[in-house]
C-alpha atoms as a PDB file:
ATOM      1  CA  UNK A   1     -39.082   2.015  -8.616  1.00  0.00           C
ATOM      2  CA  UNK A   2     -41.728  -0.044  -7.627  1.00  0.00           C
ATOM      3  CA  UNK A   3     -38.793  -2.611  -5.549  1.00  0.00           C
ATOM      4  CA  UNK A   4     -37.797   0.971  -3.724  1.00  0.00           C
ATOM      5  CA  UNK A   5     -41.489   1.709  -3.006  1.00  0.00           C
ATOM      6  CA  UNK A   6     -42.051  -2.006  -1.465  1.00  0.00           C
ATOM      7  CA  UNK A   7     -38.881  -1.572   0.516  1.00  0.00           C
ATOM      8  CA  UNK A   8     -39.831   1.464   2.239  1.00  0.00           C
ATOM      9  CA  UNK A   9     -43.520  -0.107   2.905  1.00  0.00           C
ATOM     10  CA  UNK A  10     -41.283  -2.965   5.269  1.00  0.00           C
ATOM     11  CA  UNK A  11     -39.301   0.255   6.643  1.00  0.00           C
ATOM     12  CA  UNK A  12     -42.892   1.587   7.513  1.00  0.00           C
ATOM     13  CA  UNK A  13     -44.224  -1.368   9.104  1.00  0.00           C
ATOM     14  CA  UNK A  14     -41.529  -2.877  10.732  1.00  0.00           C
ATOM     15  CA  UNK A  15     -41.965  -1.312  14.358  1.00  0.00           C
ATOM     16  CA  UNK A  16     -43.771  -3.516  16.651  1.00  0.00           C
ATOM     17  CA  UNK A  17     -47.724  -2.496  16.660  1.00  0.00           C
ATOM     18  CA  UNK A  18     -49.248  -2.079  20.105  1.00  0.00           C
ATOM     19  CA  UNK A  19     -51.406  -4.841  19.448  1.00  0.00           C
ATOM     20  CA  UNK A  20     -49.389  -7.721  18.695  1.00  0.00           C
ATOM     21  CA  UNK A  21     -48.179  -8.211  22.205  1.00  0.00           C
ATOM     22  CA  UNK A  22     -51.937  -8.803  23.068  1.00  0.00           C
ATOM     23  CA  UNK A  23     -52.751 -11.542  20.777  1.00  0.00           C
ATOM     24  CA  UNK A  24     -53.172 -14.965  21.771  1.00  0.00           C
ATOM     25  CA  UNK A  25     -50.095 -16.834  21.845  1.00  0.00           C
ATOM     26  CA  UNK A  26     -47.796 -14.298  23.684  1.00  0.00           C
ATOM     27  CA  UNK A  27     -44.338 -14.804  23.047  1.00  0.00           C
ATOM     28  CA  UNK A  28     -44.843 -17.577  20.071  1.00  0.00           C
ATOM     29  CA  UNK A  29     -46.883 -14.711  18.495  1.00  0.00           C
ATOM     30  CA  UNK A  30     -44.109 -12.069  18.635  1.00  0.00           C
ATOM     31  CA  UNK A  31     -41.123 -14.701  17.627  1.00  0.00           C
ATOM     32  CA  UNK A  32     -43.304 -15.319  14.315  1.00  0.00           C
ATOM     33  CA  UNK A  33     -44.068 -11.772  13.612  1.00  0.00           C
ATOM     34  CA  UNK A  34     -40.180 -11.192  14.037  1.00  0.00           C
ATOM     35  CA  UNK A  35     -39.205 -13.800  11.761  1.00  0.00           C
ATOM     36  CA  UNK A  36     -41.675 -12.684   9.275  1.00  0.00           C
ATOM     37  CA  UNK A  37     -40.342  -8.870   9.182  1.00  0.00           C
ATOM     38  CA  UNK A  38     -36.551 -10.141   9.058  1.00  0.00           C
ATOM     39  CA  UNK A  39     -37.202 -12.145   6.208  1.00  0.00           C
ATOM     40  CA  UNK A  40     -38.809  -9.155   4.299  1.00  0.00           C
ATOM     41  CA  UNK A  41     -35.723  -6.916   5.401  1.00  0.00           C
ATOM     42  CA  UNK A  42     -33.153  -9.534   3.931  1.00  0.00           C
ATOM     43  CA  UNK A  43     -35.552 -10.114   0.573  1.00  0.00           C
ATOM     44  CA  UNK A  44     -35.341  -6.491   0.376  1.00  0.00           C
ATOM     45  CA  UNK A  45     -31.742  -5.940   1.412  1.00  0.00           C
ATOM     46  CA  UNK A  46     -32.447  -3.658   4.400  1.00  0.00           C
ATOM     47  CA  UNK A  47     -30.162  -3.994   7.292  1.00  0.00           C
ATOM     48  CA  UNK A  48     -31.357  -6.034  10.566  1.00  0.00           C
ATOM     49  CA  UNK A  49     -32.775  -3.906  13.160  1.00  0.00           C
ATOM     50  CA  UNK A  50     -30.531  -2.087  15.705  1.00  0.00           C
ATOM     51  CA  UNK A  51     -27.405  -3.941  13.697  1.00  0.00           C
ATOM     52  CA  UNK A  52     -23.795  -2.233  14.654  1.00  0.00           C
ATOM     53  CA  UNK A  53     -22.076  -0.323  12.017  1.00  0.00           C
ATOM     54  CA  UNK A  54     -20.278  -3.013  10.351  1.00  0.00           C
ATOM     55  CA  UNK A  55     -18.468  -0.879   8.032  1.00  0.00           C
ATOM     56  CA  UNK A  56     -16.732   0.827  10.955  1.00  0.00           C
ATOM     57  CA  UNK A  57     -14.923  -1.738  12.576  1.00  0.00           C
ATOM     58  CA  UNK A  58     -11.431  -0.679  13.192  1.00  0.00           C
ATOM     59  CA  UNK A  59     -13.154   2.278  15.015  1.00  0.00           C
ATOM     60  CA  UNK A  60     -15.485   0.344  17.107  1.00  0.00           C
ATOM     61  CA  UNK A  61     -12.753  -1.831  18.436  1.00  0.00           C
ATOM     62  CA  UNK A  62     -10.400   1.130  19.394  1.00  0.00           C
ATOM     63  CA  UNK A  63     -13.452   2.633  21.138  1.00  0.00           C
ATOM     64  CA  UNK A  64     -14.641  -0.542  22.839  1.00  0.00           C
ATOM     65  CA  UNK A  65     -10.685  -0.487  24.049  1.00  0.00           C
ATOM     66  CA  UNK A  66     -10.192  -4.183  22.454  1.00  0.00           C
ATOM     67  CA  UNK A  67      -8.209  -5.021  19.556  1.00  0.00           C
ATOM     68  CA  UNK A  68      -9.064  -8.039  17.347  1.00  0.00           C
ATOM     69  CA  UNK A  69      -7.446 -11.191  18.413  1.00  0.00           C
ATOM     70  CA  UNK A  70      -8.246 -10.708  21.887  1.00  0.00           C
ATOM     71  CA  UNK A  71     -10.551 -13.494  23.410  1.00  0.00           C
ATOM     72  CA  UNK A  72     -14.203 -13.576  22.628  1.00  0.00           C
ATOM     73  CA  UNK A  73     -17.661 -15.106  24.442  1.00  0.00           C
ATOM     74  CA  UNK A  74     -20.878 -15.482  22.773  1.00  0.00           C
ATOM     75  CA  UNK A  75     -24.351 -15.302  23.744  1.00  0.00           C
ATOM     76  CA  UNK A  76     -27.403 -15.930  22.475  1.00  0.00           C
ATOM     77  CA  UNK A  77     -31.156 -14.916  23.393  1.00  0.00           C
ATOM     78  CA  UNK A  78     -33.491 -16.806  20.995  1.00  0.00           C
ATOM     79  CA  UNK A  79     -36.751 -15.006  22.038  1.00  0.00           C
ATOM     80  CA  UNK A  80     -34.721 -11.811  21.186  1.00  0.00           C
ATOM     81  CA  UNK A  81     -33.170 -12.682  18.435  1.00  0.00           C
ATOM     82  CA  UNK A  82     -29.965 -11.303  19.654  1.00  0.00           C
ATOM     83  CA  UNK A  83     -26.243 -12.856  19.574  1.00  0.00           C
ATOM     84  CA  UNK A  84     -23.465 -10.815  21.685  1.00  0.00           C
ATOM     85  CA  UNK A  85     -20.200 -10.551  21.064  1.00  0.00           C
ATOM     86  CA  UNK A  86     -17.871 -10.041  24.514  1.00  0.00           C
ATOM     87  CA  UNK A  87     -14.312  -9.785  23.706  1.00  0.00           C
ATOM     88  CA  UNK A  88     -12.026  -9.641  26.836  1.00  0.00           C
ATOM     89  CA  UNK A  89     -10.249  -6.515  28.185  1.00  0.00           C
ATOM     90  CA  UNK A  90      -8.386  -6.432  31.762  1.00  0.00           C
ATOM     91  CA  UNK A  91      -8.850 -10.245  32.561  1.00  0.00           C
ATOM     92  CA  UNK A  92     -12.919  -9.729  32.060  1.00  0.00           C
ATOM     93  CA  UNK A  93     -15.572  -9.454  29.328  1.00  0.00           C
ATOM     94  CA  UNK A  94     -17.124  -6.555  28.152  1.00  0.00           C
ATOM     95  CA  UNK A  95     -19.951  -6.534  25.334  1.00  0.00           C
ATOM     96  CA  UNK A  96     -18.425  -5.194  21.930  1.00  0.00           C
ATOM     97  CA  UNK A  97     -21.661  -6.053  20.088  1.00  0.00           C
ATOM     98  CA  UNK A  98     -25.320  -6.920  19.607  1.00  0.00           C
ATOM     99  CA  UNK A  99     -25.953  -8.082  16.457  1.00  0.00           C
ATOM    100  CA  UNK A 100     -29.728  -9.085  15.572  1.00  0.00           C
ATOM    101  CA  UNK A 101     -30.177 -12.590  14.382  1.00  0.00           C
ATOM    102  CA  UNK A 102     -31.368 -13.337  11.127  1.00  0.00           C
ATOM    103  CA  UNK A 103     -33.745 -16.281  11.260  1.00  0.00           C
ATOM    104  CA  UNK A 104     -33.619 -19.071  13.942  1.00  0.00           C
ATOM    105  CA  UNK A 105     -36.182 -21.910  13.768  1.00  0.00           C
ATOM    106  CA  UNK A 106     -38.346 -24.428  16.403  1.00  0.00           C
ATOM    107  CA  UNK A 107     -39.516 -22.759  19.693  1.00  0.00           C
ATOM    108  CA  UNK A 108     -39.026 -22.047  22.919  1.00  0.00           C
ATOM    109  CA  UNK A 109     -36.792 -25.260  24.629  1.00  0.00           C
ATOM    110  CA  UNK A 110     -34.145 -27.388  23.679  1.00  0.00           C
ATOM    111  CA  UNK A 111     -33.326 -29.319  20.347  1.00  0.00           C
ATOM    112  CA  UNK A 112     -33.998 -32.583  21.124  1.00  0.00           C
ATOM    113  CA  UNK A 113     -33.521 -34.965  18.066  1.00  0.00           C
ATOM    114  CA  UNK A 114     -32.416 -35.009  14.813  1.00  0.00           C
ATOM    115  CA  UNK A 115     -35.387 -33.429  12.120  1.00  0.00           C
ATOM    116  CA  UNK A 116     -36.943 -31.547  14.831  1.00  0.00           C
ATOM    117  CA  UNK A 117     -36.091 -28.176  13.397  1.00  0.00           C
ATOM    118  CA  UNK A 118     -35.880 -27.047  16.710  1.00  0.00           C
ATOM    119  CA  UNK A 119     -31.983 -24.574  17.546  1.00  0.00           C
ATOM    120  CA  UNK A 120     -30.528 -25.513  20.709  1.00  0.00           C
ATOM    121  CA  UNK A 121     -29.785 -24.229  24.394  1.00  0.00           C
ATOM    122  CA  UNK A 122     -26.939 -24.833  26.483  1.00  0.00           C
ATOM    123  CA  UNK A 123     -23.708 -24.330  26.615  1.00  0.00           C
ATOM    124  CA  UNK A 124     -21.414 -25.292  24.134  1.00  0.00           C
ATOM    125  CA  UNK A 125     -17.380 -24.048  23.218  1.00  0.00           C
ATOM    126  CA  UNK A 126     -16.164 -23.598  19.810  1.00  0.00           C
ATOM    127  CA  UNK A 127     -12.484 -24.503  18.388  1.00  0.00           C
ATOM    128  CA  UNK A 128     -10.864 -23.658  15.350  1.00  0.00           C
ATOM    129  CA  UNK A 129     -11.757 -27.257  14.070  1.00  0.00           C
ATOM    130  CA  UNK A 130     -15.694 -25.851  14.262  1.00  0.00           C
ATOM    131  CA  UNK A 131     -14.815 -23.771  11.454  1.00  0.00           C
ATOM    132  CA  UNK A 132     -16.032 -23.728   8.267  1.00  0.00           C
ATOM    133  CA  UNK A 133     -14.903 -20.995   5.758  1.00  0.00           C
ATOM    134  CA  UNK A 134     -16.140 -22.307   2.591  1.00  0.00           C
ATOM    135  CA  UNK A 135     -19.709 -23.136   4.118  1.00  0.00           C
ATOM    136  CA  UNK A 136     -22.855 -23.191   2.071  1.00  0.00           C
ATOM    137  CA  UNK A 137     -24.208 -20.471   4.082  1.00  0.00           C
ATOM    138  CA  UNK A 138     -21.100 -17.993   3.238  1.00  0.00           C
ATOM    139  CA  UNK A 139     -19.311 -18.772   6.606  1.00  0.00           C
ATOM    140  CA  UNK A 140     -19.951 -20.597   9.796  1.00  0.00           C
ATOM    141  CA  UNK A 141     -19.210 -22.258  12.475  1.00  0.00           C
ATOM    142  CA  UNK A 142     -19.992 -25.391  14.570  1.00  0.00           C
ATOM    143  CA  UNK A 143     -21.534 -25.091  17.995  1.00  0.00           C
ATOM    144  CA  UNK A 144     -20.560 -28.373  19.218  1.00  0.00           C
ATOM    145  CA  UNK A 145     -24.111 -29.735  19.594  1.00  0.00           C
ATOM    146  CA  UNK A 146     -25.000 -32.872  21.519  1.00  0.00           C
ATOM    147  CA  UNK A 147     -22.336 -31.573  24.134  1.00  0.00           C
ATOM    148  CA  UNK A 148     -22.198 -34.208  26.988  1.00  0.00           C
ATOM    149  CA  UNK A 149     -25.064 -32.578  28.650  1.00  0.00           C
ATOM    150  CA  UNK A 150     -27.175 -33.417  25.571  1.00  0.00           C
ATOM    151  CA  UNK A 151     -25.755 -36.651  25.031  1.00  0.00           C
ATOM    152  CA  UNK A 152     -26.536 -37.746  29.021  1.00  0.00           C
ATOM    153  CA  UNK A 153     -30.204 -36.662  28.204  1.00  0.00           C
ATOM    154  CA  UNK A 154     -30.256 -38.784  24.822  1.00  0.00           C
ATOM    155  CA  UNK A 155     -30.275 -35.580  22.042  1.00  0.00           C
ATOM    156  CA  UNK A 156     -29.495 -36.562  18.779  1.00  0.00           C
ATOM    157  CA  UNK A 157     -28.645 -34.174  15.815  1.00  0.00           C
ATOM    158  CA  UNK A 158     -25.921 -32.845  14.376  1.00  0.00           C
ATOM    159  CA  UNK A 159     -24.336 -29.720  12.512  1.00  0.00           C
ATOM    160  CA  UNK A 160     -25.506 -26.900  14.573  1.00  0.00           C
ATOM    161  CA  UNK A 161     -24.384 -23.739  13.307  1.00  0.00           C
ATOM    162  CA  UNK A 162     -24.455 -20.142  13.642  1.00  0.00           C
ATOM    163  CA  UNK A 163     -23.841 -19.096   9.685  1.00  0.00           C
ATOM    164  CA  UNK A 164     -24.534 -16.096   7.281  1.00  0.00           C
ATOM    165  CA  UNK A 165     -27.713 -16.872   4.810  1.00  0.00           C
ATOM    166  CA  UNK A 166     -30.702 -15.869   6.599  1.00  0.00           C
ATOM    167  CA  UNK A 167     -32.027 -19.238   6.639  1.00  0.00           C
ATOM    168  CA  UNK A 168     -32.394 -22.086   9.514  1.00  0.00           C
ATOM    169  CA  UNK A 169     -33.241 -25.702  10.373  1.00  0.00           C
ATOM    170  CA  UNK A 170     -31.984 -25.946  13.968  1.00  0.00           C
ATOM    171  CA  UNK A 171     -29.324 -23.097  13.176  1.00  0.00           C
ATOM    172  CA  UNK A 172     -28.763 -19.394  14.028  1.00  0.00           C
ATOM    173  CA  UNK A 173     -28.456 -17.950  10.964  1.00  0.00           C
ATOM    174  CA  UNK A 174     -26.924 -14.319  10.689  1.00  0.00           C
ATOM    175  CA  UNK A 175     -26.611 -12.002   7.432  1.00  0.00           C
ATOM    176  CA  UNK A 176     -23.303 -11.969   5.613  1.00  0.00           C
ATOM    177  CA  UNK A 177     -22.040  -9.039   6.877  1.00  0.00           C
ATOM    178  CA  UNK A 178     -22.456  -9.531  10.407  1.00  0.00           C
ATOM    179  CA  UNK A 179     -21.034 -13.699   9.747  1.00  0.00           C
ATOM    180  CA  UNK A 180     -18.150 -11.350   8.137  1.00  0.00           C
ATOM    181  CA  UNK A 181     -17.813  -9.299  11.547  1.00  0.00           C
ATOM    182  CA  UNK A 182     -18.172 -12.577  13.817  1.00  0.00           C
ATOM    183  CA  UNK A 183     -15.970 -14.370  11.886  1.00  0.00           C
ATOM    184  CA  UNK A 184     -13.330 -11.614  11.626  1.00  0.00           C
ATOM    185  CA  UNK A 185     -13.407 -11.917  15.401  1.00  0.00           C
ATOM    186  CA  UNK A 186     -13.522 -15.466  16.760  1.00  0.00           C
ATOM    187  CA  UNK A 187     -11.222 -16.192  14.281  1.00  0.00           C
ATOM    188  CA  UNK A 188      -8.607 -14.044  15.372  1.00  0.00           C
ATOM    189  CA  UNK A 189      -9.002 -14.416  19.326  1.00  0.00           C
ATOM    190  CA  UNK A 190      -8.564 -18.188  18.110  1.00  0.00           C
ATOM    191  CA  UNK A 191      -5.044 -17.309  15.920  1.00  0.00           C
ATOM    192  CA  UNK A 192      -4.502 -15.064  18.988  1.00  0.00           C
ATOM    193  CA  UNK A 193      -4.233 -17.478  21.338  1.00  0.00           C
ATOM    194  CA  UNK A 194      -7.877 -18.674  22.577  1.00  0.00           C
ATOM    195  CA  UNK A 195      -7.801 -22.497  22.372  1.00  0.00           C
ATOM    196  CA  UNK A 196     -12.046 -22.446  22.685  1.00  0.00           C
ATOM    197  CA  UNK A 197     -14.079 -19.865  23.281  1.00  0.00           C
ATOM    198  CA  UNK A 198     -17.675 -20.497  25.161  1.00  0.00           C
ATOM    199  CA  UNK A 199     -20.887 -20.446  23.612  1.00  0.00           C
ATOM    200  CA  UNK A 200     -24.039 -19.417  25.898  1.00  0.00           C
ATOM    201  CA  UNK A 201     -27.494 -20.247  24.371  1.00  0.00           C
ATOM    202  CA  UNK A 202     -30.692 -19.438  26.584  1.00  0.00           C
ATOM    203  CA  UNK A 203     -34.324 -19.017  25.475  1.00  0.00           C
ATOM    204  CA  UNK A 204     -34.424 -15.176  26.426  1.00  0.00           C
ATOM    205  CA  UNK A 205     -33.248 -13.324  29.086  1.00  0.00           C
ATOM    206  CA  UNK A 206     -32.915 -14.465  31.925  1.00  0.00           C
ATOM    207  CA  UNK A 207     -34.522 -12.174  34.023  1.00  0.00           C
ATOM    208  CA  UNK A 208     -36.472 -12.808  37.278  1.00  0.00           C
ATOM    209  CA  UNK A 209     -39.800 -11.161  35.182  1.00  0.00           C
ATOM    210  CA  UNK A 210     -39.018 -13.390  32.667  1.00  0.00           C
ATOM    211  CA  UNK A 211     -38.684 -16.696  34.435  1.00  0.00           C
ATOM    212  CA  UNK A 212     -41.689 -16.026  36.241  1.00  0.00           C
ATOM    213  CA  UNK A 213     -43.415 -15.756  33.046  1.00  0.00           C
ATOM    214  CA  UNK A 214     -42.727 -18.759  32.131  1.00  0.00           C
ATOM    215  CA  UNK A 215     -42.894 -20.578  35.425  1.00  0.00           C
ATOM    216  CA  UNK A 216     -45.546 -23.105  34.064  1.00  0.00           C
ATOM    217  CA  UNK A 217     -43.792 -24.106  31.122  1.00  0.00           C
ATOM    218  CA  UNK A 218     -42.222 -27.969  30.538  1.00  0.00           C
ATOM    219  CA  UNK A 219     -38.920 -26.167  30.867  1.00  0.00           C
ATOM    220  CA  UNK A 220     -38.719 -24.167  33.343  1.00  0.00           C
ATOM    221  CA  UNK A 221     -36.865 -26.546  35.622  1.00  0.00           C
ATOM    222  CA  UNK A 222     -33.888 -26.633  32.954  1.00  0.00           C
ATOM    223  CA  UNK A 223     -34.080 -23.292  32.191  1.00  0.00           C
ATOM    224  CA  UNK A 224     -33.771 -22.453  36.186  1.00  0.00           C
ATOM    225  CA  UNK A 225     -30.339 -24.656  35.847  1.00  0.00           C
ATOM    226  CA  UNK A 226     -29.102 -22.191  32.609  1.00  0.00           C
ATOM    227  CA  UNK A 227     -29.871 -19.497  34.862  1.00  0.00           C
ATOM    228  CA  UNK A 228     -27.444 -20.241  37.266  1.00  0.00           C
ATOM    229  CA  UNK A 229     -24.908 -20.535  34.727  1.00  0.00           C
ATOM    230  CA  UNK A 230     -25.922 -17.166  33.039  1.00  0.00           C
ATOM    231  CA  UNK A 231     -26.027 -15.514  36.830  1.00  0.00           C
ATOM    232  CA  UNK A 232     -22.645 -16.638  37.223  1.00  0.00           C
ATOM    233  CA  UNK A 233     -21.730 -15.014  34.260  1.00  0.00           C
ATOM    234  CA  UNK A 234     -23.551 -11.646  34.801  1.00  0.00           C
ATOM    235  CA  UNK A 235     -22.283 -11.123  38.162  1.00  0.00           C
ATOM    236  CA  UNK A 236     -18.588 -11.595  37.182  1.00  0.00           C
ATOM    237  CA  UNK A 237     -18.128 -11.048  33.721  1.00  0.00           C
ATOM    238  CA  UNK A 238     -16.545 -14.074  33.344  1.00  0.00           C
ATOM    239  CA  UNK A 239     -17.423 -17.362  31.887  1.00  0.00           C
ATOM    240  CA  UNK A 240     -18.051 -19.745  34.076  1.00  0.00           C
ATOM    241  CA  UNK A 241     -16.689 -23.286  34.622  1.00  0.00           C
ATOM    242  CA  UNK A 242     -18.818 -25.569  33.321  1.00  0.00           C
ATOM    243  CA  UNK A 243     -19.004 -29.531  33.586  1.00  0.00           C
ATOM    244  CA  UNK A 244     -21.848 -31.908  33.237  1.00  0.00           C
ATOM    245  CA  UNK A 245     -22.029 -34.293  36.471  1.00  0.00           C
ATOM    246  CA  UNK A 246     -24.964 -36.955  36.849  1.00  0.00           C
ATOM    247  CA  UNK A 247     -27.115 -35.602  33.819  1.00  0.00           C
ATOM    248  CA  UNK A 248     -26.731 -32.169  35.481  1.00  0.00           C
ATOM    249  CA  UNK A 249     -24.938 -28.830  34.022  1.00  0.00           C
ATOM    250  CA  UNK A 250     -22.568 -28.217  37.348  1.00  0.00           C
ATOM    251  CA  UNK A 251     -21.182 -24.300  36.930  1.00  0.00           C
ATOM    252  CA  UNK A 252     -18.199 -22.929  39.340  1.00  0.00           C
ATOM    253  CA  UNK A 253     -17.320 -19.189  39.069  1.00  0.00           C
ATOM    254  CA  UNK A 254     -14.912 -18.070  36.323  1.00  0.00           C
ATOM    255  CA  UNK A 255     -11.422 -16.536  37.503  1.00  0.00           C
ATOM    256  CA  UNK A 256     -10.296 -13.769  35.905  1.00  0.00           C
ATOM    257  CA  UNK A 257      -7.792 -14.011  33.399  1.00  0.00           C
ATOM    258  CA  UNK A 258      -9.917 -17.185  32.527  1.00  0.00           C
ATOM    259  CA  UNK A 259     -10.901 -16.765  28.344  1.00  0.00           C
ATOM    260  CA  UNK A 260     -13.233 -20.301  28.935  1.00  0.00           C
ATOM    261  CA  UNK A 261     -11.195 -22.095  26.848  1.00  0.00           C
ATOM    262  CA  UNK A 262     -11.769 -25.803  28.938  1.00  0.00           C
ATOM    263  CA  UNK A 263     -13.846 -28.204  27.280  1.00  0.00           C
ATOM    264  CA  UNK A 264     -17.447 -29.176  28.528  1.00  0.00           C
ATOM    265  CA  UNK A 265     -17.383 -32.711  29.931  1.00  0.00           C
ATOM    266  CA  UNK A 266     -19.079 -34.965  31.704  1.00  0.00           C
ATOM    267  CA  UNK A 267     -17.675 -35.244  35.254  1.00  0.00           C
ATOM    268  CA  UNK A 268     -18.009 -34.286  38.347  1.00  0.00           C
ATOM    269  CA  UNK A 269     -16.155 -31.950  40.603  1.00  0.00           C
ATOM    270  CA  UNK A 270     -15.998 -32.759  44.086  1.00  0.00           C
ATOM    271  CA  UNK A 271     -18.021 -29.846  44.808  1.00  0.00           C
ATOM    272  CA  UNK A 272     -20.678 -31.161  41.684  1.00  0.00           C
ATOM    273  CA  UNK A 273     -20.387 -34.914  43.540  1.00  0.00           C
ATOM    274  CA  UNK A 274     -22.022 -33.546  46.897  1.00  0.00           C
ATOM    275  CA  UNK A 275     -24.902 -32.027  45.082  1.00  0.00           C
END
């Protein structure tokens, strides 16, 4: 009784009081606050906040208009703590789900070297060789950190994963049943057909509000170059091309019919050369 009684205390206070977004600290402030109440709703068992119905997926599919094995796209807002799921319909994306993420750890920016507990932000693809069924951390997968934009900037680290377990060093870490849902999915647009699908990482939403609010930061100038890459990608619905040319992230627009399967390289397009 008393376990019940605690868990509907969390249930209680997990709504964000008008106050925290005042304290010092600003967006550090809210990320720890979030991680604190997530941890309490997986100690407890509760599900994640605004999480899809998991138990109804055959009817979520038919009613998104996708079926599974169809291609997939991921992306990832760390200040958010959101991961969506785009699964392709008519030779574009549309979002099938949002599910909240569990824990992630560091701050705001990219991982930069091996111990630094920080999760990563790029762009990375994912192949069926990423996979790891029988992981620790019930299921995961591989995001393909240092990609050659990482490597060209001197990022170490290794074993970057978005994985069920509710519990991070540098990972994304989901709860089992939404890592049951994910996996479910990539895994069959990659039996499907999908050689690689993309991964997008970004610190939060890329909004012009946003960026502005963070205008000052260490960051911002990489950050501006992930929002031209995430632009590309909201205007279209499609993922774009992406290559790494002279330390840079170079991004041409997606075509449609395009499931982002290419791999992310270092070289330059002739368009990426003039720049």
């Amino acid at each position: 009784m008393g376990s019940v009684l605690v868990a509907l205390a969390v249930v209680a206070f997990i709504s964000v009081p008008v106050w925290l977004p005042k304290l010092p600290g600003g967006d550090a402030s809210l990320i720890k606050y979030e991680r604190e109440i997530r941890r309490l709703r997986w100690d407890f068992g509760l599900p994640m906040p605004s999480e899809p119905d998991l138990a109804n997926l055959p009817e979520r599919l038919k009613s998104a208009g996708v079926a599974e094995g169809a291609p997939v796209l991921i992306r990832i807002f760390k200040s958010e703590f959101e991961l969506e799921l785009w699964m392709q319909r008519d030779g574009v994306y549309r979002l099938f789900a949002t599910y909240p993420i569990c824990r992630w750890s560091g701050v705001l920016g990219p991982k930069l070297q091996q111990g630094d507990g920080q999760a990563p932000e790029g762009f990375y693809t994912v192949d069926s060789s990423a996979l790891n069924p029988n992981s620790r951390w019930y299921r995961s997968f591989n995001l393909g950190y240092p990609n050659a934009f990482d490597r060209a900037h001197g990022r170490t680290g290794s074993l970057i994963m978005v994985h069920g377990g509710c519990a991070s060093i540098g990972c994304f870490a989901m709860t089992n049943a939404q890592m049951q849902e994910i996996w479910q999915l990539v895994t069959g647009a990659l039996s499907g057909g999908q050689k690689r699908f993309q991964v997008q990482v970004f610190p939060f939403r890329m909004s012009p509000d946003r960026m502005a609010k963070h205008a000052n930061s260490p960051q911002i100038d990489f950050w501006k170059t992930l929002k031209a890459g995430n632009d590309l990608f909201e205007a279209s619905k499609l993922p774009p091309k992406v290559a790494v040319c002279g330390g840079k992230y170079q991004f041409e627009p997606g075509q449609k019919g395009s499931v982002g399967a290419d791999s992310i390289d270092d070289k330059c397009t002739s368009e990426g050369a003039k720049s």
